[in-house]
Protein backbone atom coordinates (compact mmCIF):
# COMPACT_ATOMS: atom_id res chain seq x y z
CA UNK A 1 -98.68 -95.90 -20.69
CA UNK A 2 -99.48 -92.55 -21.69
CA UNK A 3 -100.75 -91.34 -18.48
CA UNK A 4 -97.61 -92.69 -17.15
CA UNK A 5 -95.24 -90.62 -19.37
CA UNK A 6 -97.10 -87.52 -18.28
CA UNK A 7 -95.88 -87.97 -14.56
CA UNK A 8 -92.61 -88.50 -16.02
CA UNK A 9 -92.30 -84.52 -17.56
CA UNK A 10 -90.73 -81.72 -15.65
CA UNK A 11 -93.74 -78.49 -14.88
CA UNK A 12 -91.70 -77.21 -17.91
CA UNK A 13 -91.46 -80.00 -19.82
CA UNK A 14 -95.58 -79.87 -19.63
CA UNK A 15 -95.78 -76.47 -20.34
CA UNK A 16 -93.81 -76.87 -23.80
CA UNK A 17 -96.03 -80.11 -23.94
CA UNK A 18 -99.42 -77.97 -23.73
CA UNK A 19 -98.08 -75.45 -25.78
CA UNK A 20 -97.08 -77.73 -28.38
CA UNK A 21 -100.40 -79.45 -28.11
CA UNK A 22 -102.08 -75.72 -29.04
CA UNK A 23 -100.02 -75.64 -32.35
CA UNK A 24 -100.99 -79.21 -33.33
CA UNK A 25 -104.61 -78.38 -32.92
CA UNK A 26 -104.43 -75.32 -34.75
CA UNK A 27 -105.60 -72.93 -31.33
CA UNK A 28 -102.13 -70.99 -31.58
CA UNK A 29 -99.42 -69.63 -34.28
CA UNK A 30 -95.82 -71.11 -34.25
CA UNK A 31 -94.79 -67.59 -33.44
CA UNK A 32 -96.87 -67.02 -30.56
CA UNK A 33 -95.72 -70.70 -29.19
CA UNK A 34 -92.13 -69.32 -29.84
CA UNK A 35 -93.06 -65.71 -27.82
CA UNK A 36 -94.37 -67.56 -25.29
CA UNK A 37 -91.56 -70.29 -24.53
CA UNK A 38 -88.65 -68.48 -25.60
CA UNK A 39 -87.80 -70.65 -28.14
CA UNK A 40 -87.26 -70.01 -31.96
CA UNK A 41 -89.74 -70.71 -34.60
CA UNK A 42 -87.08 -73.55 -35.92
CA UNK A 43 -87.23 -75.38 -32.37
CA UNK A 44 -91.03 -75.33 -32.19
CA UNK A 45 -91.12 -76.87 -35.66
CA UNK A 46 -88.95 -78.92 -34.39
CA UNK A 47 -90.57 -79.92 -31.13
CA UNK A 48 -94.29 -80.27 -33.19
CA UNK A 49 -93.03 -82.66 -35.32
CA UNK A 50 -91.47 -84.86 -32.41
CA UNK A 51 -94.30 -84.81 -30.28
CA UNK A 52 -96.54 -85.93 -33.66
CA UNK A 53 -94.63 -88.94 -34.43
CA UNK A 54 -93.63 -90.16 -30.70
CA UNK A 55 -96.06 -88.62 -28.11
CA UNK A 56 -95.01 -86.40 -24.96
CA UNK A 57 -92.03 -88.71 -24.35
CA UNK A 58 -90.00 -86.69 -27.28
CA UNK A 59 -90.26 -84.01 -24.77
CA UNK A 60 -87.99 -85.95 -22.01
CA UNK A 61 -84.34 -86.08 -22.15
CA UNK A 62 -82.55 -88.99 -23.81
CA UNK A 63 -79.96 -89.22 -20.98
CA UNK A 64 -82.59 -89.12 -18.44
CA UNK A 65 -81.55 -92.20 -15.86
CA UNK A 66 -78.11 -92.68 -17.39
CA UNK A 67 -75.05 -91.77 -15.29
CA UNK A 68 -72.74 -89.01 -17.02
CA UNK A 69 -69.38 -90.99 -19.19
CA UNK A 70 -67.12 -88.33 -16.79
CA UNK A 71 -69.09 -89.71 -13.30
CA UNK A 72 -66.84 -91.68 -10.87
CA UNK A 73 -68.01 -95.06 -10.46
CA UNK A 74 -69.94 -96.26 -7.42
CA UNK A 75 -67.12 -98.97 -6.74
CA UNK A 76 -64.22 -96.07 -6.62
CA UNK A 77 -66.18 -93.62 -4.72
CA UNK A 78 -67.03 -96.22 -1.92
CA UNK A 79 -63.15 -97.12 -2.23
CA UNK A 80 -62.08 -93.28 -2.02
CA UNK A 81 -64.07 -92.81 1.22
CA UNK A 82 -62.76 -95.73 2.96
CA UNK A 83 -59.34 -94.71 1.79
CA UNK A 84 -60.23 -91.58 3.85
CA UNK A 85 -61.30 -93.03 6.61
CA UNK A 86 -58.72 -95.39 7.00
CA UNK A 87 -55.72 -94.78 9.48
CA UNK A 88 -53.27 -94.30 6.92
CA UNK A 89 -55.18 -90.81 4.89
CA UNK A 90 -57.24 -89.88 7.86
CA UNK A 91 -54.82 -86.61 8.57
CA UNK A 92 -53.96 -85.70 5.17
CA UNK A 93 -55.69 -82.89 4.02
CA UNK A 94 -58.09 -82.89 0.78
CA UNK A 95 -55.38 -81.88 -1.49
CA UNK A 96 -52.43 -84.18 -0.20
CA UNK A 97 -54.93 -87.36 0.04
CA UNK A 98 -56.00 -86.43 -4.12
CA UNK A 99 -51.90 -86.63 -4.58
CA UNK A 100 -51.91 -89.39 -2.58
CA UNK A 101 -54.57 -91.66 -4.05
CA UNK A 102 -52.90 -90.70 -7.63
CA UNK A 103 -49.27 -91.57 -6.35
CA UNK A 104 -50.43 -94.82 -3.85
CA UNK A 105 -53.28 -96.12 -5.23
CA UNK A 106 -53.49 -95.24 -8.67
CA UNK A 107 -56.97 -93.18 -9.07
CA UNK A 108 -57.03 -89.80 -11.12
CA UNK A 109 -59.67 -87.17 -9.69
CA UNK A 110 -60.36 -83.79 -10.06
CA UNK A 111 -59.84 -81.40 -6.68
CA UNK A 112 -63.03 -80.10 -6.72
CA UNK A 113 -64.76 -84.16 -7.11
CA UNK A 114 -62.81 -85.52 -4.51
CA UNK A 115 -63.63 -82.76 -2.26
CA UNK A 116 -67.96 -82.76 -3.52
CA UNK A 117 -67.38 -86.71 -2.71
CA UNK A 118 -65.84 -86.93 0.36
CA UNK A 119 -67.30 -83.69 2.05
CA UNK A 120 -70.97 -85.30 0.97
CA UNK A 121 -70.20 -88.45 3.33
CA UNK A 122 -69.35 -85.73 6.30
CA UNK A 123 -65.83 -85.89 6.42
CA UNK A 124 -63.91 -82.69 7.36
CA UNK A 125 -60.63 -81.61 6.20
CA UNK A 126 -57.83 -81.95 9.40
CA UNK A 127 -56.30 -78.35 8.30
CA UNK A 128 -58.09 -76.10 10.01
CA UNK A 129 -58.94 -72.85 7.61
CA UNK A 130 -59.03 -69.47 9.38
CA UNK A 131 -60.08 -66.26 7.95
CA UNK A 132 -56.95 -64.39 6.63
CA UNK A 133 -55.32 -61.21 8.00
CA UNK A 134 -54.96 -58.61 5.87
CA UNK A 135 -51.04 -57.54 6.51
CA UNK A 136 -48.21 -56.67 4.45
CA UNK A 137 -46.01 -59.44 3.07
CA UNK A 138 -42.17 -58.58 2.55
CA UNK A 139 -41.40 -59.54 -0.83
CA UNK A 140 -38.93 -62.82 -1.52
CA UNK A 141 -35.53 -62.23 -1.87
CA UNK A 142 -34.37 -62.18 -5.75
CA UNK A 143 -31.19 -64.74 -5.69
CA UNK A 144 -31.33 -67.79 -4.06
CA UNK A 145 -28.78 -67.96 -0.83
CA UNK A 146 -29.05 -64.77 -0.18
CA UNK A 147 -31.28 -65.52 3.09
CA UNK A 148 -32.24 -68.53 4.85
CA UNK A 149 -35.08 -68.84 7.44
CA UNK A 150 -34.37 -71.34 10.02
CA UNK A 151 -36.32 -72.35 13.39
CA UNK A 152 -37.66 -75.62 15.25
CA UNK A 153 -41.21 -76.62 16.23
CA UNK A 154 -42.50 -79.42 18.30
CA UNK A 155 -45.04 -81.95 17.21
CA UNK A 156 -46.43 -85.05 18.09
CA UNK A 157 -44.77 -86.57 14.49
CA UNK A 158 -45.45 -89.98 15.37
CA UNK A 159 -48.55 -89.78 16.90
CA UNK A 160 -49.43 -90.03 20.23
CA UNK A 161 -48.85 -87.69 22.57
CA UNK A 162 -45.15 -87.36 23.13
CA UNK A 163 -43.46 -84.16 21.03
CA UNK A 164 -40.34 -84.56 19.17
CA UNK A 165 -38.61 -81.28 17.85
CA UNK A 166 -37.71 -80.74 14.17
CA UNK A 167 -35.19 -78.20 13.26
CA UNK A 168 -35.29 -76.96 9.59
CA UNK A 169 -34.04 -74.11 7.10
CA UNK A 170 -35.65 -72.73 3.90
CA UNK A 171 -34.45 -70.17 1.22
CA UNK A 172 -36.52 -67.24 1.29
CA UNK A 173 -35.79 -66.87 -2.61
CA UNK A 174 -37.23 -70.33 -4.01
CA UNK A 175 -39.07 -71.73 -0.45
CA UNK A 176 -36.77 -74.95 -1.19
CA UNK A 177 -36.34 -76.26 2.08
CA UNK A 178 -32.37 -76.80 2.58
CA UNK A 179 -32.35 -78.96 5.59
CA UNK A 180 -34.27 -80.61 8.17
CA UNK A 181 -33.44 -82.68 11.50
CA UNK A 182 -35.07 -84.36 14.32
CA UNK A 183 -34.34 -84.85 17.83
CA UNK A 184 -35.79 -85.09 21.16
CA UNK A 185 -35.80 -81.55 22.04
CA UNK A 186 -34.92 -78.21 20.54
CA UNK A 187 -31.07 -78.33 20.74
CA UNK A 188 -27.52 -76.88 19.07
CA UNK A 189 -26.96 -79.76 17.54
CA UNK A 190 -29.98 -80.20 15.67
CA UNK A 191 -29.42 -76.34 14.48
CA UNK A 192 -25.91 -77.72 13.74
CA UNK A 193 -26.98 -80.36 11.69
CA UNK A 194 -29.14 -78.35 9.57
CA UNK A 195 -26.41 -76.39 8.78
CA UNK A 196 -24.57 -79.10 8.08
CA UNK A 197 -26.69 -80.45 5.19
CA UNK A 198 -27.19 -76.63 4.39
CA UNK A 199 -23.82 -76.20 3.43
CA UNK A 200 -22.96 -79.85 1.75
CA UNK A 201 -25.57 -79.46 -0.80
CA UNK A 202 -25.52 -75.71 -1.31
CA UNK A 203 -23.19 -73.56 -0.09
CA UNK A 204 -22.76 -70.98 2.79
CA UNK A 205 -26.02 -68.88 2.37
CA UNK A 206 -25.19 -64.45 2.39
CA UNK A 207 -27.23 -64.55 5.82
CA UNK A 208 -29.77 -66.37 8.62
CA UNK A 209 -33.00 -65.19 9.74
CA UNK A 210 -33.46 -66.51 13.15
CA UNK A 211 -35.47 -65.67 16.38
CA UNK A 212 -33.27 -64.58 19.23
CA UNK A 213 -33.01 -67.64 20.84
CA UNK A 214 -30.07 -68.39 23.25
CA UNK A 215 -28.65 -70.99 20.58
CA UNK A 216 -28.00 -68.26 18.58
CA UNK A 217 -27.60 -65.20 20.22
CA UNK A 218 -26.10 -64.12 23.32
CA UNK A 219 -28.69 -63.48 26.26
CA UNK A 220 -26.35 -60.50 27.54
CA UNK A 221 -26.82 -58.53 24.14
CA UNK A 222 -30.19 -56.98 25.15
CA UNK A 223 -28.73 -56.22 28.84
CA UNK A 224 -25.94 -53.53 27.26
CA UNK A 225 -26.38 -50.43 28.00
CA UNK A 226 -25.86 -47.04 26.04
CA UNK A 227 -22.66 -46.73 27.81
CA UNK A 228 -21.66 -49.90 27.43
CA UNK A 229 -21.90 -49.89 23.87
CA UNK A 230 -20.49 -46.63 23.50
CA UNK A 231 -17.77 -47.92 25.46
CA UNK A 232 -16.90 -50.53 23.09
CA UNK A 233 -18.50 -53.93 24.97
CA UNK A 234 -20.30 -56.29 22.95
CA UNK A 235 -21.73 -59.78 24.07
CA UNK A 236 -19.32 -62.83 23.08
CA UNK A 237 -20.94 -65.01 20.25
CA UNK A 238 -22.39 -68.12 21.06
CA UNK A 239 -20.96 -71.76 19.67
CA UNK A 240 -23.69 -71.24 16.91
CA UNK A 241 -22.79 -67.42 16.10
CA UNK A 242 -19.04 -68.13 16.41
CA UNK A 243 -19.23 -70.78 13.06
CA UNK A 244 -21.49 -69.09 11.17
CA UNK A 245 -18.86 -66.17 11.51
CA UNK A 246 -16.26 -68.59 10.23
CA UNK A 247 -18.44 -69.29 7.24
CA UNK A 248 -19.42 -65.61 6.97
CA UNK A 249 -22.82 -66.05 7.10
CA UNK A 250 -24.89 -62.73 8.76
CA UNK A 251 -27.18 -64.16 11.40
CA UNK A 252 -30.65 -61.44 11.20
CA UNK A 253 -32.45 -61.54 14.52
CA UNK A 254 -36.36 -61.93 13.98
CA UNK A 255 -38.37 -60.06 16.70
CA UNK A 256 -41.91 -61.50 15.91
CA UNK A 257 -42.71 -65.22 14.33
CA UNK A 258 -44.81 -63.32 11.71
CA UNK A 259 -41.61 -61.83 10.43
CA UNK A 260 -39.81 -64.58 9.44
CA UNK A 261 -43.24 -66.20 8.05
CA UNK A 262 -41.99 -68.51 5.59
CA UNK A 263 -40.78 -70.90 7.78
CA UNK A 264 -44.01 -70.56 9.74
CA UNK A 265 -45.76 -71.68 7.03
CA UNK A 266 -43.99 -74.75 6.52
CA UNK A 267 -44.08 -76.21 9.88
CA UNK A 268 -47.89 -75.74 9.29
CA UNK A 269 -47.26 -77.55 6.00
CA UNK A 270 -45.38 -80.19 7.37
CA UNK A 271 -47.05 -80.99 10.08
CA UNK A 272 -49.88 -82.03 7.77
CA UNK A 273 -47.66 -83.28 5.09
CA UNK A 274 -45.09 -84.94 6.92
CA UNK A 275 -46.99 -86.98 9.60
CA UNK A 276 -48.91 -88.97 6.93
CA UNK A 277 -45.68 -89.23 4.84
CA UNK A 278 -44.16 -91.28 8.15
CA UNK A 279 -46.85 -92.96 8.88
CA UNK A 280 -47.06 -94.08 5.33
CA UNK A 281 -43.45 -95.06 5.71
CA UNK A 282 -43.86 -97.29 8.84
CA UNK A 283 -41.48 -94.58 10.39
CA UNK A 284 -41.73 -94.18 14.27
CA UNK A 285 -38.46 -93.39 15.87
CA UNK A 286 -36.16 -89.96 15.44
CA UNK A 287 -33.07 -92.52 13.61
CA UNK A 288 -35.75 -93.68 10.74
CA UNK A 289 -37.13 -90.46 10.56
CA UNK A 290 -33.74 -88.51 10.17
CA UNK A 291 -32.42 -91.07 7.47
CA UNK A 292 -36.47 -90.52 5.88
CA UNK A 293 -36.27 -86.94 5.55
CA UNK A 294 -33.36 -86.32 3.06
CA UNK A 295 -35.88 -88.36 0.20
CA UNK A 296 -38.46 -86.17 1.70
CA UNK A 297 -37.24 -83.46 1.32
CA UNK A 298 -36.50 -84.02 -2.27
CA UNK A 299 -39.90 -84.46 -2.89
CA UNK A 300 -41.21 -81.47 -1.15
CA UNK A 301 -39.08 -78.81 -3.25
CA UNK A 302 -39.99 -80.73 -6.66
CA UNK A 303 -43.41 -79.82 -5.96
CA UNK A 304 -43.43 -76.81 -4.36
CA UNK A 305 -39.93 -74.80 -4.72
CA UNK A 306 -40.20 -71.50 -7.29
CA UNK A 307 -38.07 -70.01 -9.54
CA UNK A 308 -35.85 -66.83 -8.34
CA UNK A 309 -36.29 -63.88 -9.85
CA UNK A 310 -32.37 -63.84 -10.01
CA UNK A 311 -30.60 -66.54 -11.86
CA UNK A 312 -27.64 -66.10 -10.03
CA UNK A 313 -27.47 -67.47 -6.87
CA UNK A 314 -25.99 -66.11 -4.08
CA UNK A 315 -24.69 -69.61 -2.38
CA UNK A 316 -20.80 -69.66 -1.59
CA UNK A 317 -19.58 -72.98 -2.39
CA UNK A 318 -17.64 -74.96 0.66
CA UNK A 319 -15.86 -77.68 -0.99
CA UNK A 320 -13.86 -78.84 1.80
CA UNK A 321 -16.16 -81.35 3.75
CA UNK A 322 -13.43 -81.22 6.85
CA UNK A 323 -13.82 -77.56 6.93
CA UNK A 324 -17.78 -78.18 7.95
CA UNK A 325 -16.86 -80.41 10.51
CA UNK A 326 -14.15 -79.03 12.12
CA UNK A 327 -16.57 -75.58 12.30
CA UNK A 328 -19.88 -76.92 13.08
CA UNK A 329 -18.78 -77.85 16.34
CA UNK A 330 -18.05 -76.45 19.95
CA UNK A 331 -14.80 -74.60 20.32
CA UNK A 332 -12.98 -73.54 23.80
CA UNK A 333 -9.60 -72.65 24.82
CA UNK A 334 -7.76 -74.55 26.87
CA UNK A 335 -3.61 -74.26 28.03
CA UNK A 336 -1.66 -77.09 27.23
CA UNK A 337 1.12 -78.32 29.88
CA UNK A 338 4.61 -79.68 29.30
CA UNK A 339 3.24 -83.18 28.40
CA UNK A 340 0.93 -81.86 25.60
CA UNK A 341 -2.22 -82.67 28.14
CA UNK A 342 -5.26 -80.21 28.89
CA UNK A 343 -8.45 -80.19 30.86
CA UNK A 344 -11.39 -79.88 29.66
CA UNK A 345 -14.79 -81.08 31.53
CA UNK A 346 -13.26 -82.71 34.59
CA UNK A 347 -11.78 -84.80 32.18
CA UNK A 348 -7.77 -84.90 30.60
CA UNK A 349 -6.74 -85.74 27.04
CA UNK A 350 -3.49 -85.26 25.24
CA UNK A 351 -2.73 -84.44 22.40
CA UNK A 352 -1.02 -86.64 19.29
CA UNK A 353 1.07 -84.43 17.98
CA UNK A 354 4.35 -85.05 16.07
CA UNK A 355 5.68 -81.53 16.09
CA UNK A 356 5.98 -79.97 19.55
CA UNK A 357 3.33 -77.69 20.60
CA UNK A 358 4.85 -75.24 23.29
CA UNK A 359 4.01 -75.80 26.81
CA UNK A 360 1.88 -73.21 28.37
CA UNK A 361 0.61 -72.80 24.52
CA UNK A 362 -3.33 -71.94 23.76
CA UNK A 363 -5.02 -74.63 21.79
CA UNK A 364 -8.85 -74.74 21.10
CA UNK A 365 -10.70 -77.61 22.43
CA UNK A 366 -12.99 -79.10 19.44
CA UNK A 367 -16.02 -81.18 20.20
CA UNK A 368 -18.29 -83.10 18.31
CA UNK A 369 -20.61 -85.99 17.86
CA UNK A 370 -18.71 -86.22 14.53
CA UNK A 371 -15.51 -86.55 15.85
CA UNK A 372 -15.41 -86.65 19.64
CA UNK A 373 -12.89 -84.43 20.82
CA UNK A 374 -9.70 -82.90 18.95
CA UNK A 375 -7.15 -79.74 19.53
CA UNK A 376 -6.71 -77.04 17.01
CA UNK A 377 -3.11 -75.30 16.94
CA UNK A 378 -2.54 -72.11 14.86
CA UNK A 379 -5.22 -73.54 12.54
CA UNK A 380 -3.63 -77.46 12.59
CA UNK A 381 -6.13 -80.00 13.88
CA UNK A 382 -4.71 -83.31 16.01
CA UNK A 383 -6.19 -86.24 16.99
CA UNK A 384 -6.82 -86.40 20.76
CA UNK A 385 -6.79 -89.41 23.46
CA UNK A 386 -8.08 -89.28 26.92
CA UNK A 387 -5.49 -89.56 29.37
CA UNK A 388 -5.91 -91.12 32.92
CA UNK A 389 -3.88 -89.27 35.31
CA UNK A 390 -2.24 -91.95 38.18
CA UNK A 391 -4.33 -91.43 41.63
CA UNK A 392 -3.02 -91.72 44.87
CA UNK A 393 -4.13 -94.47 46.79
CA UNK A 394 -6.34 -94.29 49.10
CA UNK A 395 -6.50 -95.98 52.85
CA UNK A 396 -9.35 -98.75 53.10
CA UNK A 397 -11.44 -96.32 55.39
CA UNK A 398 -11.10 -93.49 53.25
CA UNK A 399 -11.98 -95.40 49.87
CA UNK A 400 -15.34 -94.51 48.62
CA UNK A 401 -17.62 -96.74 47.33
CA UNK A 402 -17.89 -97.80 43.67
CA UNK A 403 -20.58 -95.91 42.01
CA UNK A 404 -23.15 -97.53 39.50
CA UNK A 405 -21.65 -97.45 35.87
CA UNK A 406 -23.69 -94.62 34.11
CA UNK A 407 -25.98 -96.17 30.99
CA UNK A 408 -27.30 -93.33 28.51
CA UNK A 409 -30.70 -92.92 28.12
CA UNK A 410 -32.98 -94.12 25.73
CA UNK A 411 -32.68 -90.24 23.88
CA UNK A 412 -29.22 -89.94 23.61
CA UNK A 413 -28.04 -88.84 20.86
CA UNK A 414 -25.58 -92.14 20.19
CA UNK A 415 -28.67 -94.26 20.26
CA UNK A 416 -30.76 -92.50 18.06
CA UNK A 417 -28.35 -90.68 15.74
CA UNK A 418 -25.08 -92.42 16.05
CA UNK A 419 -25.43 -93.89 12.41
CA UNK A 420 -24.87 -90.50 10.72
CA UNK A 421 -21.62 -89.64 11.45
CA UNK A 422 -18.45 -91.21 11.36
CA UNK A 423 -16.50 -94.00 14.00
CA UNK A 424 -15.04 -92.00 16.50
CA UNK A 425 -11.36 -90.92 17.32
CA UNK A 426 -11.18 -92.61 20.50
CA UNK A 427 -13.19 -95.78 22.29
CA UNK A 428 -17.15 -95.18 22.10
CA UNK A 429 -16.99 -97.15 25.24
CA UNK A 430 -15.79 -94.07 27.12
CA UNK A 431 -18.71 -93.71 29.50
CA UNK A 432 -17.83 -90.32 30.53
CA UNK A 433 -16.90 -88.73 26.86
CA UNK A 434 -20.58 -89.96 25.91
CA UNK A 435 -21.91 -88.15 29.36
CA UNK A 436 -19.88 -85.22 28.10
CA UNK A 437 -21.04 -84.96 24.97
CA UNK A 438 -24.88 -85.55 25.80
CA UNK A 439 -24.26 -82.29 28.51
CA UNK A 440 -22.46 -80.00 26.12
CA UNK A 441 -25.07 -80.95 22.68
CA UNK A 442 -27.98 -82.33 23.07
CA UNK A 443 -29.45 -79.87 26.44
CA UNK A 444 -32.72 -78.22 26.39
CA UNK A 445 -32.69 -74.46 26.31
CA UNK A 446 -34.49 -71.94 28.32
């Protein structure tokens, strides 16, 4: 048993052991044993007297072979791993599956555990880590409002390998993200929307930080020349320029991505942090997603939104909610005839009017998924119908062919976003409004 014990001690457990040993037998001093291992004279009295009364095992650790109180047990280890290797975590980085497994499944642990455990059973974090540039970072904006960053990315959100395009804003002040919308493909409505929530839950912002993007700036404003703009001529505003300058919100155009970083950063976030968070969900088409995000992104600013250095924020309150409708929204003129009638897309609508608006009178045109199609007069909005002009009848060998009835894709917008705005002024049956609509919102951009 002895014997045994002796293959049991550490090289300098034996050392103390033999050492020891020398004082017992009266071959050394207690000081020289204390010169020689380091130790005070208290600790080799100390260590003399335990190796007299129980042998070289006093020498050996009591907690030798015991598993620390603060150690995970072997059961929830084995369950964390699966957990990360299951379907559900296996894209969520090591610190979104730790808030995960505290929020989901009820298990507390330490970053710096969960990342020992699971990066000892060869698993990788999905966020890839590259070495940082050194480069000089604008400082935040003190007041919050004062300037939001807004921009879309595409990413496979669901999985798979088809992209869908998410449009979002965040304040540069707090990083609070202030809206966020989904469709098939980077479009002005989706810009629109953002807005939209943007201005519902906030306030018109002081001014937009945006790449120069046709949505929201005019394609003609880097073809003026010196002359040009000496002379006076200045690119018309796009539909997206034109409301924000109702609003009087300054639109900033970003030359680089890196300038406008902040929103950079969060796709990067999201796109980690949002994919599980759907999947989680059971979410997999753009109409669950868009009615998803709202809670989302609730969330995502209690956990990761700052303080502004300014108390004060800069937000201008829009209280009227028809005001952000009748703005976010595309506006053209069009000249009204005797019958209160105009043209607009191939197609005719009049006007419901109870006071007479002048023939020959300019009216702007307002369109909308939110609304359909309305007239604004010397800043009165009416309700519009489409009108059917009578045709002339045609002989039986001029008469064309009927034409197949057109069916909307499986992306348009009334299929996957029709249940966020309100019924419509006129019949949703109108083939060719829908058509019209589709064309004039939901295109892709060069």
């Amino acid at each position: 048993m002895k014997n045994e014990v002796y293959y049991l001690l550490t090289h300098k457990q034996l050392n103390r052991f033999i050492t020891i040993s020398s004082v017992i037998d009266g071959n050394i001093t207690i000081a020289k044993a204390a010169s020689d291992l380091g130790l005070s004279e208290r600790q080799i009295k100390r260590l003399k007297k335990g190796v007299i009364e129980f042998g070289p095992s006093f020498l050996i650790h009591k907690n030798k072979g015991r598993s620390p109180k603060h150690s995970i047990p072997t059961s929830t280890a084995e369950k964390i791993v699966a957990l990360k290797q299951s379907d559900l975590y296996i894209n969520a980085n090591f610190l979104h599956f730790k808030e995960l497994l505290e929020e989901r499944e009820n298990i507390k642990i330490s970053y710096s555990a969960l990342h020992s455990l699971i990066s000892k059973h060869g698993i990788l974090s999905p966020k890839k880590h590259r070495k940082p540039k050194l480069h000089h970072r604008r400082k935040r904006r003190s007041k919050e409002g004062d300037l939001l960053q807004i921009d879309a990315t595409p990413f496979e959100w669901f999985g798979g390998n088809k992209k869908f395009n998410l449009h979002g804003s965040i304040d540069d002040a707090t990083g609070k993200i202030t809206g966020l919308y989904m469709s098939n493909n980077e479009c002005m409505q989706g810009y629109f929307e953002v807005l939209r929530q943007t201005l519902s839950n906030h306030g018109a912002p002081v001014s937009i930080y945006a790449d120069r993007h046709a949505i929201f700036r005019s394609t003609k404003a880097d073809k003026l020349s010196v002359e040009d703009q000496l002379a006076g001529k200045v690119a018309n505003d796009t539909q997206f320029g034109r409301a924000m300058k109702e609003f009087g919100i300054n639109i900033i155009a970003a030359r680089s991505p890196q300038a406008k970083g902040k929103i950079e950063r969060l796709w990067a976030t999201l796109q980690s942090r949002l994919t599980v968070a759907l999947k989680i969900a059971g979410i997999t088409t753009i109409a669950q997603a868009n009615e998803f995000l709202p809670s989302f992104i609730a969330s995502f600013n209690k956990k990761f939104a700052v303080v502004p250095a300014d108390h004060i924020s800069a937000y201008r309150p829009v209280s009227d909610s028809s005001l952000i409708t009748h703005a976010l929204c595309v506006k053209q003129t069009r000249i009204i005839d005797n019958g209160c009638i105009f043209s607009f897309y191939n197609k005719h609508f009049q006007v419901l009017s109870e006071s007479n608006i002048p023939a020959k009178a300019a009216i702007d045109v307002l369109v909308s998924p939110a609304f359909g199609v309305k007239a604004s007069y010397k800043g009165v909005v009416y309700e519009v119908v489409p009108f059917i002009k009578p045709k002339k009848q045609l002989s039986a060998d001029t008469k064309k062919k009927s034409s197949t009835p057109y069916s909307p894709p499986d992306d348009h917008y009334f299929k996957h976003g029709k249940a966020l705005w309100d019924t419509l002024s006129f019949d949703e049956s109108n083939l060719d409004i829908l058509q019209m609509l589709e064309d004039i919102f939901l295109k892709k951009y060069a």
